[in-house]
Protein backbone atom coordinates (compact mmCIF):
# COMPACT_ATOMS: atom_id res chain seq x y z
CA UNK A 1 -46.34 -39.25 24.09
CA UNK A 2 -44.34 -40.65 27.54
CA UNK A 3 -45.92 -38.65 29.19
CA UNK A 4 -49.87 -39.51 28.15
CA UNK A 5 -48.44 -43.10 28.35
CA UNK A 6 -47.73 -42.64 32.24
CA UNK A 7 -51.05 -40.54 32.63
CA UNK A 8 -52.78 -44.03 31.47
CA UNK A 9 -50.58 -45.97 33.64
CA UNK A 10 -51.63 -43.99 36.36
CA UNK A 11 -55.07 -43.88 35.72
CA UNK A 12 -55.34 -47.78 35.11
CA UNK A 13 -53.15 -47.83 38.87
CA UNK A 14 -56.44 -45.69 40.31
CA UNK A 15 -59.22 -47.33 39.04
CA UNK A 16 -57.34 -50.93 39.95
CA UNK A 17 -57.24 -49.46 43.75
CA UNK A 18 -60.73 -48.32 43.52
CA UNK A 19 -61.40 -51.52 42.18
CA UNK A 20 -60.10 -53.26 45.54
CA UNK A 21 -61.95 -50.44 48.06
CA UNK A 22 -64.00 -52.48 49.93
CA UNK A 23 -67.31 -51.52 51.36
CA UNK A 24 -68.78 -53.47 54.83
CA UNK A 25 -72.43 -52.91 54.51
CA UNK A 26 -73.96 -53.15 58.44
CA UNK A 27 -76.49 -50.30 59.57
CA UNK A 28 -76.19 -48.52 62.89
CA UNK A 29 -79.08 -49.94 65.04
CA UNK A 30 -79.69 -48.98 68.21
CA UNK A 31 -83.43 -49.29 70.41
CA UNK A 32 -85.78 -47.23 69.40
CA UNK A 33 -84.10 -46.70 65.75
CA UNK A 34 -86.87 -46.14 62.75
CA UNK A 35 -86.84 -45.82 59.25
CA UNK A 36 -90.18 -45.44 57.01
CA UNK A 37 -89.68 -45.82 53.18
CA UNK A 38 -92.06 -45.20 50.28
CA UNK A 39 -91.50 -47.58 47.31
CA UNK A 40 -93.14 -46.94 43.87
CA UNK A 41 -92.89 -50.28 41.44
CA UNK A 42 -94.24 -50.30 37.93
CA UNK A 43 -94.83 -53.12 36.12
CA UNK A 44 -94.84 -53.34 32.22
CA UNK A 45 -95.95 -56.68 30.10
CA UNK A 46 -96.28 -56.60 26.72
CA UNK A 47 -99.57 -56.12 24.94
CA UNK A 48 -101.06 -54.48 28.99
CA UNK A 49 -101.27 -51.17 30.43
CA UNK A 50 -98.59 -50.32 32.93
CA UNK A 51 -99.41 -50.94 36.69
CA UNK A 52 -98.08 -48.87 39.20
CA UNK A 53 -98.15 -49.91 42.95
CA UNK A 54 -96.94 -47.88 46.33
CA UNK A 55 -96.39 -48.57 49.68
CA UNK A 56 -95.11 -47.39 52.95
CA UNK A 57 -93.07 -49.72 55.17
CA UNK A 58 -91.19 -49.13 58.30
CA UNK A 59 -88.16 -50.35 60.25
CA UNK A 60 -88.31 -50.06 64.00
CA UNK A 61 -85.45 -51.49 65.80
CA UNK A 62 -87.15 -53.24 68.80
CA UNK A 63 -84.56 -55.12 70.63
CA UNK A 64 -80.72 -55.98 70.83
CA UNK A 65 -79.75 -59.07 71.21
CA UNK A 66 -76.92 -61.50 71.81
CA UNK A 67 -76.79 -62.12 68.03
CA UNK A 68 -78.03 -59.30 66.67
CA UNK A 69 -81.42 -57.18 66.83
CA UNK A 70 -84.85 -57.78 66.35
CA UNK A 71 -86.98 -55.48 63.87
CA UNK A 72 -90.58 -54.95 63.53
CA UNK A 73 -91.67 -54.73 59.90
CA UNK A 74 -94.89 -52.75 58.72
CA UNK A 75 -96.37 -52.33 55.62
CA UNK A 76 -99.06 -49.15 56.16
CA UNK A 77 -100.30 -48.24 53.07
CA UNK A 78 -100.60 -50.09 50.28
CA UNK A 79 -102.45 -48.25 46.74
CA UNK A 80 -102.33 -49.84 42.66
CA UNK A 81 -103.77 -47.97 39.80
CA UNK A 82 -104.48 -50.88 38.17
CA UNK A 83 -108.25 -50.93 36.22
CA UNK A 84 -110.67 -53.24 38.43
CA UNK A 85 -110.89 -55.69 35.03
CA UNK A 86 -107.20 -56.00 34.93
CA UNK A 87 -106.20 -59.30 36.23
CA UNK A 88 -102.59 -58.71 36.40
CA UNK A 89 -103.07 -55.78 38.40
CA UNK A 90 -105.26 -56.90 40.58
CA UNK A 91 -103.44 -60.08 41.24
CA UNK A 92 -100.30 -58.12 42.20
CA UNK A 93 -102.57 -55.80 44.93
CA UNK A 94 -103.43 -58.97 46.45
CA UNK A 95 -99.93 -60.04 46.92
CA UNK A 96 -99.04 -56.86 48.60
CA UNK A 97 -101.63 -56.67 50.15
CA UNK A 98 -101.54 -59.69 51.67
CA UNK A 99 -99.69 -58.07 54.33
CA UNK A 100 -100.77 -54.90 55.06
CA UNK A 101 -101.10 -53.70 58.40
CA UNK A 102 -99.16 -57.20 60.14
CA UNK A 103 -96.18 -56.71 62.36
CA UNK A 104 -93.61 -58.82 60.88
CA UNK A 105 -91.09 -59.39 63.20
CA UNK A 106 -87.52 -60.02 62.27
CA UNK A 107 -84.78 -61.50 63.77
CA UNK A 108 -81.14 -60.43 62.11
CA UNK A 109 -77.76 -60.92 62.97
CA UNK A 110 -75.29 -58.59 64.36
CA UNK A 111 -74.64 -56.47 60.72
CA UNK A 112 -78.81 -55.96 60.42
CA UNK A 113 -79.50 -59.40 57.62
CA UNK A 114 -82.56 -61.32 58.31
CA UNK A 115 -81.66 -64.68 59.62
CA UNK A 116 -85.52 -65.60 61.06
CA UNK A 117 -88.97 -64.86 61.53
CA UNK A 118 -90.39 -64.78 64.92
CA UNK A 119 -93.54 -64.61 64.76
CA UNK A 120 -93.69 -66.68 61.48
CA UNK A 121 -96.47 -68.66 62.08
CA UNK A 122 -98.86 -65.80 63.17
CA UNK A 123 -97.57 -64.03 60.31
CA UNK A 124 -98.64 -66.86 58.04
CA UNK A 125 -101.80 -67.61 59.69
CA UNK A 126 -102.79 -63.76 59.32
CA UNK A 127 -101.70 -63.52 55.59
CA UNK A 128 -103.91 -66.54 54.43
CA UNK A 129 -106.79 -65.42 56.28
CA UNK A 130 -106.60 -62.11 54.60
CA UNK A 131 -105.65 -63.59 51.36
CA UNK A 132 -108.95 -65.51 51.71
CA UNK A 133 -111.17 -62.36 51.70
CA UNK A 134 -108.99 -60.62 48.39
CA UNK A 135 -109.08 -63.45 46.64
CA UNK A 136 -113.09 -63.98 46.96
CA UNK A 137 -113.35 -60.27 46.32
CA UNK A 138 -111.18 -60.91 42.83
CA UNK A 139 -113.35 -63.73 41.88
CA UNK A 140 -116.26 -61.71 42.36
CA UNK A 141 -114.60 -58.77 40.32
CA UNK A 142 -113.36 -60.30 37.07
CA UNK A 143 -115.56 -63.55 36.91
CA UNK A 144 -113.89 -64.63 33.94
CA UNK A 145 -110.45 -65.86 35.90
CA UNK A 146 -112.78 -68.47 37.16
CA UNK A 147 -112.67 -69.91 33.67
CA UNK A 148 -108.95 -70.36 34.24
CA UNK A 149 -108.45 -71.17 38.00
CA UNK A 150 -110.70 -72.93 40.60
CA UNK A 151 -110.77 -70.29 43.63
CA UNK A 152 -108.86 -73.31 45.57
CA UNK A 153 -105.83 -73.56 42.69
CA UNK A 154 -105.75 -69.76 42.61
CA UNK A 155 -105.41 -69.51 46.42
CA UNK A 156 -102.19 -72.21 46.37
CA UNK A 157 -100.85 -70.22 44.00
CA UNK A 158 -101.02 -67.09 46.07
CA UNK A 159 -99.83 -68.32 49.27
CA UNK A 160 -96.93 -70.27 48.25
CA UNK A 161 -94.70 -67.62 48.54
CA UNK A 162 -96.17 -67.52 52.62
CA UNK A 163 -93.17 -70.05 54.11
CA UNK A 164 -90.46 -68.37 56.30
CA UNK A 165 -87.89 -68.63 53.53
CA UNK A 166 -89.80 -67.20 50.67
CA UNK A 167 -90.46 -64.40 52.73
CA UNK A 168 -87.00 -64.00 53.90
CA UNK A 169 -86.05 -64.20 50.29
CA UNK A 170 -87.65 -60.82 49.72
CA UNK A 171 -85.97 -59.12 52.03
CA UNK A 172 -82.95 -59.83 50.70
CA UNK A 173 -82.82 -59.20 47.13
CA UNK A 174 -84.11 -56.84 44.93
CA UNK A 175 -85.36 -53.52 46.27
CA UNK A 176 -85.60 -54.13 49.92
CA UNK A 177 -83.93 -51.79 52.01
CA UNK A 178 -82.14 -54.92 53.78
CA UNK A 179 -80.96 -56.48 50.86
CA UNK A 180 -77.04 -56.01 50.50
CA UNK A 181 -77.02 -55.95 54.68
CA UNK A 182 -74.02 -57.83 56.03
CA UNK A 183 -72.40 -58.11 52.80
CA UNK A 184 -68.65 -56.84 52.39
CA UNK A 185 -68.35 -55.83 48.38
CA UNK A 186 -66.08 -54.33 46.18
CA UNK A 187 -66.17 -53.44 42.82
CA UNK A 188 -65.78 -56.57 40.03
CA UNK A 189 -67.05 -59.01 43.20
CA UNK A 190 -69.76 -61.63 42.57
CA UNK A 191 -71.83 -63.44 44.79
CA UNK A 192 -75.16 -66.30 44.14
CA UNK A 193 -78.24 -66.08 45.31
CA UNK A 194 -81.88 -67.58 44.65
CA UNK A 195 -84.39 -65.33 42.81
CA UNK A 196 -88.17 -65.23 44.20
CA UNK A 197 -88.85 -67.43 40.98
CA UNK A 198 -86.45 -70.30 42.25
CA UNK A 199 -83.56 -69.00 39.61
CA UNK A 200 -79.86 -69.25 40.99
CA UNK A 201 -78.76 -65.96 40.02
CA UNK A 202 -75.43 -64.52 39.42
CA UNK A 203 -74.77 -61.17 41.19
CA UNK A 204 -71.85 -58.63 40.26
CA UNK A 205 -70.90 -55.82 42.19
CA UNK A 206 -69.56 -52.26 41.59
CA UNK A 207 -68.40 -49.70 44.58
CA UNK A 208 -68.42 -46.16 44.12
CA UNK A 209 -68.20 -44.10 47.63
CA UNK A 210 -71.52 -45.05 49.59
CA UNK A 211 -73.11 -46.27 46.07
CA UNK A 212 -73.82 -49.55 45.33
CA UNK A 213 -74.86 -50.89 41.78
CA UNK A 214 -75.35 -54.48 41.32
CA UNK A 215 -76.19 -56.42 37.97
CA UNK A 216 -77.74 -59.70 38.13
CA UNK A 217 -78.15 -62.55 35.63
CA UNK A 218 -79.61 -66.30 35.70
CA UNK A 219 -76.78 -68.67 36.46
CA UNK A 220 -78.20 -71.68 35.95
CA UNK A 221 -77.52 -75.21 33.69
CA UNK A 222 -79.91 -77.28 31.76
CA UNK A 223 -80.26 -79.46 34.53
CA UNK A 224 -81.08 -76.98 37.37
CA UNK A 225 -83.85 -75.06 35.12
CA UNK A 226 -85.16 -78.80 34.15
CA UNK A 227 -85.61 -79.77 38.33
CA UNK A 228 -86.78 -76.23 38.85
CA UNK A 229 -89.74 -76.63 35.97
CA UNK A 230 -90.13 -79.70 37.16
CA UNK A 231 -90.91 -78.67 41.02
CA UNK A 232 -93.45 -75.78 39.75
CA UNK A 233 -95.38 -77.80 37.59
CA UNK A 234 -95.65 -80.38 40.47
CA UNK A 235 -97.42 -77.83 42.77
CA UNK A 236 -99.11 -75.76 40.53
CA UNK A 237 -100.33 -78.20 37.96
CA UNK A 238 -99.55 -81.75 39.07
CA UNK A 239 -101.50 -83.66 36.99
CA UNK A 240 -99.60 -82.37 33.76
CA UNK A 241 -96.00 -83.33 35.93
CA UNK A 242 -95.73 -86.37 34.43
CA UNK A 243 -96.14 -85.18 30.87
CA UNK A 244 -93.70 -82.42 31.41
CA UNK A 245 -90.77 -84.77 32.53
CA UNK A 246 -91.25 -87.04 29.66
CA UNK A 247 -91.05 -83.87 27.00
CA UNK A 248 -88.80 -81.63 29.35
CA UNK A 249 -85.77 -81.84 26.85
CA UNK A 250 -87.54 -81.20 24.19
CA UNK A 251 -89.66 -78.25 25.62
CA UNK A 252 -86.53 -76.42 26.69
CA UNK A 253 -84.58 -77.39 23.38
CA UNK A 254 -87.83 -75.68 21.51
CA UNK A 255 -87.72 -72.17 23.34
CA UNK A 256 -91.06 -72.35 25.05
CA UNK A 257 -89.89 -72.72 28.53
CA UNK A 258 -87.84 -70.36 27.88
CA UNK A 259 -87.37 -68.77 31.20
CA UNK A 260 -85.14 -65.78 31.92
CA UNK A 261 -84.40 -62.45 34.10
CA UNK A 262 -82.05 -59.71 34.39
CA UNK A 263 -81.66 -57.24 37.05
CA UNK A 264 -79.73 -53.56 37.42
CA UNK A 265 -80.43 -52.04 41.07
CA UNK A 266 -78.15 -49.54 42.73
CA UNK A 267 -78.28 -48.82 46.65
CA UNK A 268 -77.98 -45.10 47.72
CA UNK A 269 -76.34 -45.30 51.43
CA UNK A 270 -76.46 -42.83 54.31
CA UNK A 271 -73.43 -42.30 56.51
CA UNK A 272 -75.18 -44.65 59.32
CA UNK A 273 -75.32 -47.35 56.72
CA UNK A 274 -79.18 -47.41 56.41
CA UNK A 275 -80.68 -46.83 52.25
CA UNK A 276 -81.28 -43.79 51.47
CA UNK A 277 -82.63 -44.80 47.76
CA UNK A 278 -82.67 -47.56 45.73
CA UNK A 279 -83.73 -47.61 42.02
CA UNK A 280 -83.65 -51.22 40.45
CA UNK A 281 -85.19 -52.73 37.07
CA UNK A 282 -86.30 -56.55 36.58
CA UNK A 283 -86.27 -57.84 33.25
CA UNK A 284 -87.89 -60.95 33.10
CA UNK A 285 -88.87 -63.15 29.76
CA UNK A 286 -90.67 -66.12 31.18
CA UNK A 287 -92.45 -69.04 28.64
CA UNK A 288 -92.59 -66.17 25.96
CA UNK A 289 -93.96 -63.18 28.88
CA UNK A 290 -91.65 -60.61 28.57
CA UNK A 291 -92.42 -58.04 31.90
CA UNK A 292 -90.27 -55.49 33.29
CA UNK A 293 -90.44 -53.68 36.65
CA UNK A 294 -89.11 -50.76 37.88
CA UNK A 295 -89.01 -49.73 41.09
CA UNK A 296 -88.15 -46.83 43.31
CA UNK A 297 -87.66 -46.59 47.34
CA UNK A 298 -86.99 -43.62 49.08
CA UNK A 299 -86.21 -42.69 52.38
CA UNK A 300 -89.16 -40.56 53.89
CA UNK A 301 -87.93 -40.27 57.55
């Protein structure tokens, strides 16, 4: 009996040191350095089929800088099985591929985060013109979403997510290879950060050698989702606004904006600090939508 008793001691002792190992995320970069990753992500929503979308995006460290390093950011290939009548499908193509084939070019600091986009407004300028062309093609695919959206509505919709910080948002959460970089995390540490739906999010980590696994969680009040519903409906549907602040309470108290999301990823590292894999799932139950997505990213070269 004493001695299982100081086994357990020992083993709680361990796993409390473990606990406290701490693990400084910050690539090796160098000129010339290149990564190319191939991401699968399949998206499930109740009552559709399953969409499955791949890409292949690389890294390629340009220049080193005073701060940091500048890297040049290209999506090559972009493919979705999605049927050509299924809206949701479709929809998501055009967001990815929104982008294809454009240089983004990133500014980071010294441990490889994003901090700025420098050519932003090219960037921008690029995406809407090519967002332009999908969405006419969409509208001319599946003429029934013009019984929902004007082409004009549909198109704001689409290229909100275009500012700098939207798009800087991406790269740091979820699946992106550049997510976690800069970060210093242990296991049972928690940091915030915004979701690309506006959510504050809670984020918990858990260390195990060069394996990260982070689960994620809405952290928000009544307040914060009330000024957040608030601010969508104002862009996307401003002429209901005013109607949706006088009932807001009683909308939220009722369940149907219900709005919320849950995320599991973990981060496979290599011994320069770059991803190896990532594997991540998105829960998401949004005004009675329920959608998950899973998504994989690999390492090709």
């Amino acid at each position: 009996m004493k001695k299982l008793f100081f086994l357990s001691i020992m083993l709680t002792a361990a796993l409390a040191a473990n606990a406290q190992k701490a693990l400084k995320i910050a690539p090796k970069m160098e000129k010339g350095t290149e990564k190319t990753y191939h991401q699968a992500a399949t998206t499930s929503i109740t009552g559709q089929a399953d969409v499955t979308t791949t890409s292949i995006t690389k890294y390629t460290v340009t220049e080193v800088t005073a701060d940091g390093y500048v890297i040049e950011v290209v999506t090559t290939e972009v493919k979705t099985d999605a049927a050509p009548d299924n809206l949701m499908g479709q929809v998501m193509a055009v967001a990815e591929e929104m982008t294809k084939d454009m240089v983004i070019k990133l500014a980071t600091d010294k441990d490889g985060k994003p901090v700025h986009i420098l050519n932003y407004q090219e960037t921008a300028a690029s995406a809407e013109k090519m967002a332009d062309q999908l969405i006419d093609k969409l509208f001319t695919d599946i003429p029934a979403l013009s019984q929902t959206f004007t082409k004009d509505a549909f198109k704001q919709q689409v290229i909100s997510n275009l500012t700098e910080e939207n798009m800087l948002k991406t790269m740091q959460q979820g699946s992106s290879v550049l997510t976690l970089n800069g970060k210093t995390v242990m296991t049972g540490s928690q940091d915030e950060y915004p979701n690309a739906l506006g959510m504050k999010m809670k984020r918990m980590f858990f260390v195990n050698g060069s394996n990260v696994t982070t689960n994620s969680s809405v952290n928000m009040t009544k307040e914060d989702m009330k000024a957040m519903i608030i601010s969508e409906v104002e862009k996307g549907s401003p002429e209901q606004a005013e109607a949706v602040k006088q009932n807001i309470d009683k909308l939220l108290d009722s369940g149907l904006l219900k709005m919320d999301m849950k995320e599991t990823a973990t981060y496979e590292y290599q011994a320069d600090g770059w991803i190896k894999a990532i594997k991540s799932e998105t829960t998401t139950d949004v005004v009675g939508q329920q959608s998950k997505v899973n998504v994989v990213v690999t390492l090709v070269n």
